[in-house]
N, C-alpha and C. Protein backbone atom coordinates (compact mmCIF):
# COMPACT_ATOMS: atom_id res chain seq x y z
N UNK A 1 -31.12 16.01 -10.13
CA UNK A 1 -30.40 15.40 -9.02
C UNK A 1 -28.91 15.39 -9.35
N UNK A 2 -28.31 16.01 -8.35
CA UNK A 2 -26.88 15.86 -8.63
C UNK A 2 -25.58 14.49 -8.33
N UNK A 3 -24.98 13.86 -9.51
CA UNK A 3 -24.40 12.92 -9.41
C UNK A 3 -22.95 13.05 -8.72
N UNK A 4 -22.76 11.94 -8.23
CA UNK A 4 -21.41 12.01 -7.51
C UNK A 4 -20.19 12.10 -8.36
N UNK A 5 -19.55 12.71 -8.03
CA UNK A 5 -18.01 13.41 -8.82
C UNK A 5 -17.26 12.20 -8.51
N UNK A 6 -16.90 11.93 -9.95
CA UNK A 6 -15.74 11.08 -9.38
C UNK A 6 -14.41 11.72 -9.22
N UNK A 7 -13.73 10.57 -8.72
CA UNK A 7 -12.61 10.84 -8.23
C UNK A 7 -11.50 11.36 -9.12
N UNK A 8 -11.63 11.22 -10.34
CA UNK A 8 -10.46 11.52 -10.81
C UNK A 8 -11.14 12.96 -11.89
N UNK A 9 -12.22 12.99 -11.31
CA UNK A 9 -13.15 14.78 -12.09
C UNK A 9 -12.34 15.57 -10.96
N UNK A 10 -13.02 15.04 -10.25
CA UNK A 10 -12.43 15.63 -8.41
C UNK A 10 -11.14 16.28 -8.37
N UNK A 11 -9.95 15.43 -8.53
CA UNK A 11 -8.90 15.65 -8.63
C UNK A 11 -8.23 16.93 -10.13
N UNK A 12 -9.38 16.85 -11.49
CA UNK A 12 -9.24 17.37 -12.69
C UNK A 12 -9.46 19.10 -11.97
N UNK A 13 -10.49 18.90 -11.44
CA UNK A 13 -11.17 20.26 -11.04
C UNK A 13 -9.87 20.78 -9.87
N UNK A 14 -9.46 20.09 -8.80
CA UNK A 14 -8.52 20.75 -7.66
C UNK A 14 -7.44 21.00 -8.48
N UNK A 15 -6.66 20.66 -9.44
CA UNK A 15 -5.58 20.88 -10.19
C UNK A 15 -5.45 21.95 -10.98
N UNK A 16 -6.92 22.43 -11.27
CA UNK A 16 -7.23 24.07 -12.13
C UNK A 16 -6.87 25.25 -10.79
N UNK A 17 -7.38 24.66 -9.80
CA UNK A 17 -6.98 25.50 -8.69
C UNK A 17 -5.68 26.46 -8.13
N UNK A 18 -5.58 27.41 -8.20
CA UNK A 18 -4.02 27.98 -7.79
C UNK A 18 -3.44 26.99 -6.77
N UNK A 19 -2.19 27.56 -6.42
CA UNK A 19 -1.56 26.63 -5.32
C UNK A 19 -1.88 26.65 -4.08
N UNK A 20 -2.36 28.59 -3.69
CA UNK A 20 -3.13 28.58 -2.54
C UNK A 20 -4.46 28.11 -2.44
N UNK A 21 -5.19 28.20 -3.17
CA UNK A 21 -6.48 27.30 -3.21
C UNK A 21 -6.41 25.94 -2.97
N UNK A 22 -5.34 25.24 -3.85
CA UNK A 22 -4.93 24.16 -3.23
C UNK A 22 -4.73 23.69 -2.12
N UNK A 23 -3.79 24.41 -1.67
CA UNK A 23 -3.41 24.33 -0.18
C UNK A 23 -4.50 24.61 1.10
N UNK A 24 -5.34 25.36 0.43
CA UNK A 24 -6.47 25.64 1.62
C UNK A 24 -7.42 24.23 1.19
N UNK A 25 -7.47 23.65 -0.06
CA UNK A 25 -8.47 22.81 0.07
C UNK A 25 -8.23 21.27 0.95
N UNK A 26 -6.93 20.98 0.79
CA UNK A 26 -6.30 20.06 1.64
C UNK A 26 -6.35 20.32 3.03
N UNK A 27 -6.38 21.67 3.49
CA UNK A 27 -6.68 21.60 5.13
C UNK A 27 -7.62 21.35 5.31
N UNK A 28 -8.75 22.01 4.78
CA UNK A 28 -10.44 21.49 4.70
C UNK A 28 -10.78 20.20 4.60
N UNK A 29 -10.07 19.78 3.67
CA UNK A 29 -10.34 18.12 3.50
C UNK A 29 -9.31 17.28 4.89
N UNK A 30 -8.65 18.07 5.29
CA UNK A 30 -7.83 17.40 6.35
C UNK A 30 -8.68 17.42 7.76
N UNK A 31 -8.89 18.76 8.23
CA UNK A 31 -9.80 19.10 9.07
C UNK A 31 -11.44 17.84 8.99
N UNK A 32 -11.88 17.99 7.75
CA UNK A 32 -13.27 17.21 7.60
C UNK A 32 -12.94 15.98 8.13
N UNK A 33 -12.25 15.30 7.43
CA UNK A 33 -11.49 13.90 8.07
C UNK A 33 -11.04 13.64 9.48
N UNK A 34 -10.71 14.71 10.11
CA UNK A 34 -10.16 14.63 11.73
C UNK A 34 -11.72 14.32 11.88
N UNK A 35 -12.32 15.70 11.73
CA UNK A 35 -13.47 15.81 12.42
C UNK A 35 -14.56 14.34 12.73
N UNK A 36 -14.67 13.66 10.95
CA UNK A 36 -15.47 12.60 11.46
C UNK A 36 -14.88 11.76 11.41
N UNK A 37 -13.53 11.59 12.17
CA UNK A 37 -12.89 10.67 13.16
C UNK A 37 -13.35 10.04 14.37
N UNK A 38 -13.12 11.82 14.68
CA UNK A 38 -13.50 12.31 16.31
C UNK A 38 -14.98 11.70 16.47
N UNK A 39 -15.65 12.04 15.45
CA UNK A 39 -17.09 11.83 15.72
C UNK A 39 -17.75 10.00 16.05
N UNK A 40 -16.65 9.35 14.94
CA UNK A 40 -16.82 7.75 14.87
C UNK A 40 -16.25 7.41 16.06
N UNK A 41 -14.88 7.89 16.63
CA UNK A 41 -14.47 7.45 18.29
C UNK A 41 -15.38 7.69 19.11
N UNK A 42 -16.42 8.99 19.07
CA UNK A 42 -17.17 9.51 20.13
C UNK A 42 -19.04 8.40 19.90
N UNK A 43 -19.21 8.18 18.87
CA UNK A 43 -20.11 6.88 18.50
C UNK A 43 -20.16 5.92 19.37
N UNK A 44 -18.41 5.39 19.10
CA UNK A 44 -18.06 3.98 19.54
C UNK A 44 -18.42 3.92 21.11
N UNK A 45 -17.48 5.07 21.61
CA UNK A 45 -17.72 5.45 23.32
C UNK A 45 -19.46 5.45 23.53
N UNK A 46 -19.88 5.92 23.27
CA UNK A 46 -20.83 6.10 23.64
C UNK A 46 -21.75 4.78 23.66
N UNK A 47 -21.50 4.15 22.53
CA UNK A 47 -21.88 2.69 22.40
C UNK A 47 -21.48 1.70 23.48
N UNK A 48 -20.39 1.67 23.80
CA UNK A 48 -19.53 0.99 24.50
C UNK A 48 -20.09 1.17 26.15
N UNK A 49 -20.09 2.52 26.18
CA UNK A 49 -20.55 2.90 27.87
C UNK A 49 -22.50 2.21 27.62
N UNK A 50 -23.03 2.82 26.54
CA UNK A 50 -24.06 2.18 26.89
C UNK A 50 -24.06 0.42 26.97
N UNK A 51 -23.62 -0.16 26.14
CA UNK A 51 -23.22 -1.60 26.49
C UNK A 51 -22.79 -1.95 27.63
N UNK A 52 -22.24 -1.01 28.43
CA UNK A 52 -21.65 -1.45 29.78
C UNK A 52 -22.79 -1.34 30.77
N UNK A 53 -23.22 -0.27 30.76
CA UNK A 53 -24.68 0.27 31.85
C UNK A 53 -25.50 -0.99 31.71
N UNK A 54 -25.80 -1.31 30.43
CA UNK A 54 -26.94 -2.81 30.64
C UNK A 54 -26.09 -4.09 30.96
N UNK A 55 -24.60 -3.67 31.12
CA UNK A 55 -24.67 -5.07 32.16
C UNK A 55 -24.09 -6.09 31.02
N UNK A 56 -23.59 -5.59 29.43
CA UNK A 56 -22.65 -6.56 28.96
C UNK A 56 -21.41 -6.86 29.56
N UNK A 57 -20.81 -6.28 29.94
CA UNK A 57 -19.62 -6.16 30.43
C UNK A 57 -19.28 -5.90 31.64
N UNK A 58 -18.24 -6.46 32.36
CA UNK A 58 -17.68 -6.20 33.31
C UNK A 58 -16.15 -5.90 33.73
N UNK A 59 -16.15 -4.50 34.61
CA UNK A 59 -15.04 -4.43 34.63
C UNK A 59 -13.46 -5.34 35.00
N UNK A 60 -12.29 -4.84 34.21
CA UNK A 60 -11.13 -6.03 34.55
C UNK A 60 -10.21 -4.79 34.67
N UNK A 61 -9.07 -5.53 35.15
CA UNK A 61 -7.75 -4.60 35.28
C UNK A 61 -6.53 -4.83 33.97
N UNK A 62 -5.87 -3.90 34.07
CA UNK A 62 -5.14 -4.42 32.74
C UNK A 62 -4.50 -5.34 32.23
N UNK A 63 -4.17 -6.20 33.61
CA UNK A 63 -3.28 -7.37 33.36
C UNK A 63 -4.27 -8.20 33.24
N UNK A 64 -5.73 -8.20 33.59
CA UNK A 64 -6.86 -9.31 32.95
C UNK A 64 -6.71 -9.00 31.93
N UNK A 65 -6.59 -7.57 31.15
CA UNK A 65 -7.28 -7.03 30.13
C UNK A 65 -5.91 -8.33 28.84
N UNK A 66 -4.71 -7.92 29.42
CA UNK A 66 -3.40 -8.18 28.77
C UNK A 66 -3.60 -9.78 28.36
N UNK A 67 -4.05 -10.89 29.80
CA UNK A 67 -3.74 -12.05 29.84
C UNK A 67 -4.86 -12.02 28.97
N UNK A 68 -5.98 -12.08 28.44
CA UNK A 68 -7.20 -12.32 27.29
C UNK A 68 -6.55 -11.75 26.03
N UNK A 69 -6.31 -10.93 25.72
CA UNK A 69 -5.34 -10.39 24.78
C UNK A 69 -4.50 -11.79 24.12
N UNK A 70 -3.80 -12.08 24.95
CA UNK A 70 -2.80 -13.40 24.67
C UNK A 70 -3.44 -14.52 24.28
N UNK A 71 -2.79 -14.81 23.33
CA UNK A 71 -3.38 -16.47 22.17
C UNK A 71 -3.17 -17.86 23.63
């Protein structure tokens, strides 16, 4: 079973790397990170609309939205 790399192996190993290797591994790791961004916003939505369909929520306008907002 393979153990998790730590972070500072992680970092030992990207540093043997040329500069372009480098540089491509940071977009990859940049890209991966957008990606399950996108994916946790698209979760939430989806959560959210289903919460709405059963009737938790009801719609407001923004200045309801604003005045609840306020302490």
């Amino acid at each position: 079973m393979n153990q998790p790399l730590a972070f500072d192996d992680a970092l030992d190993v990207a540093e043997k790397l040329d500069a372009e290797a480098q540089a491509e591994l940071v977009a990859v790791l940049s890209r991966r990170l957008a990606e399950r961004g996108r994916a946790s916003i698209a979760d939430t939505v989806a959560q959210s609309r289903r919460e709405f369909a059963a009737g938790r929520y009801q719609p407001i306008t923004a200045a309801e939205s604003v005045r609840e907002a306020k302490p």
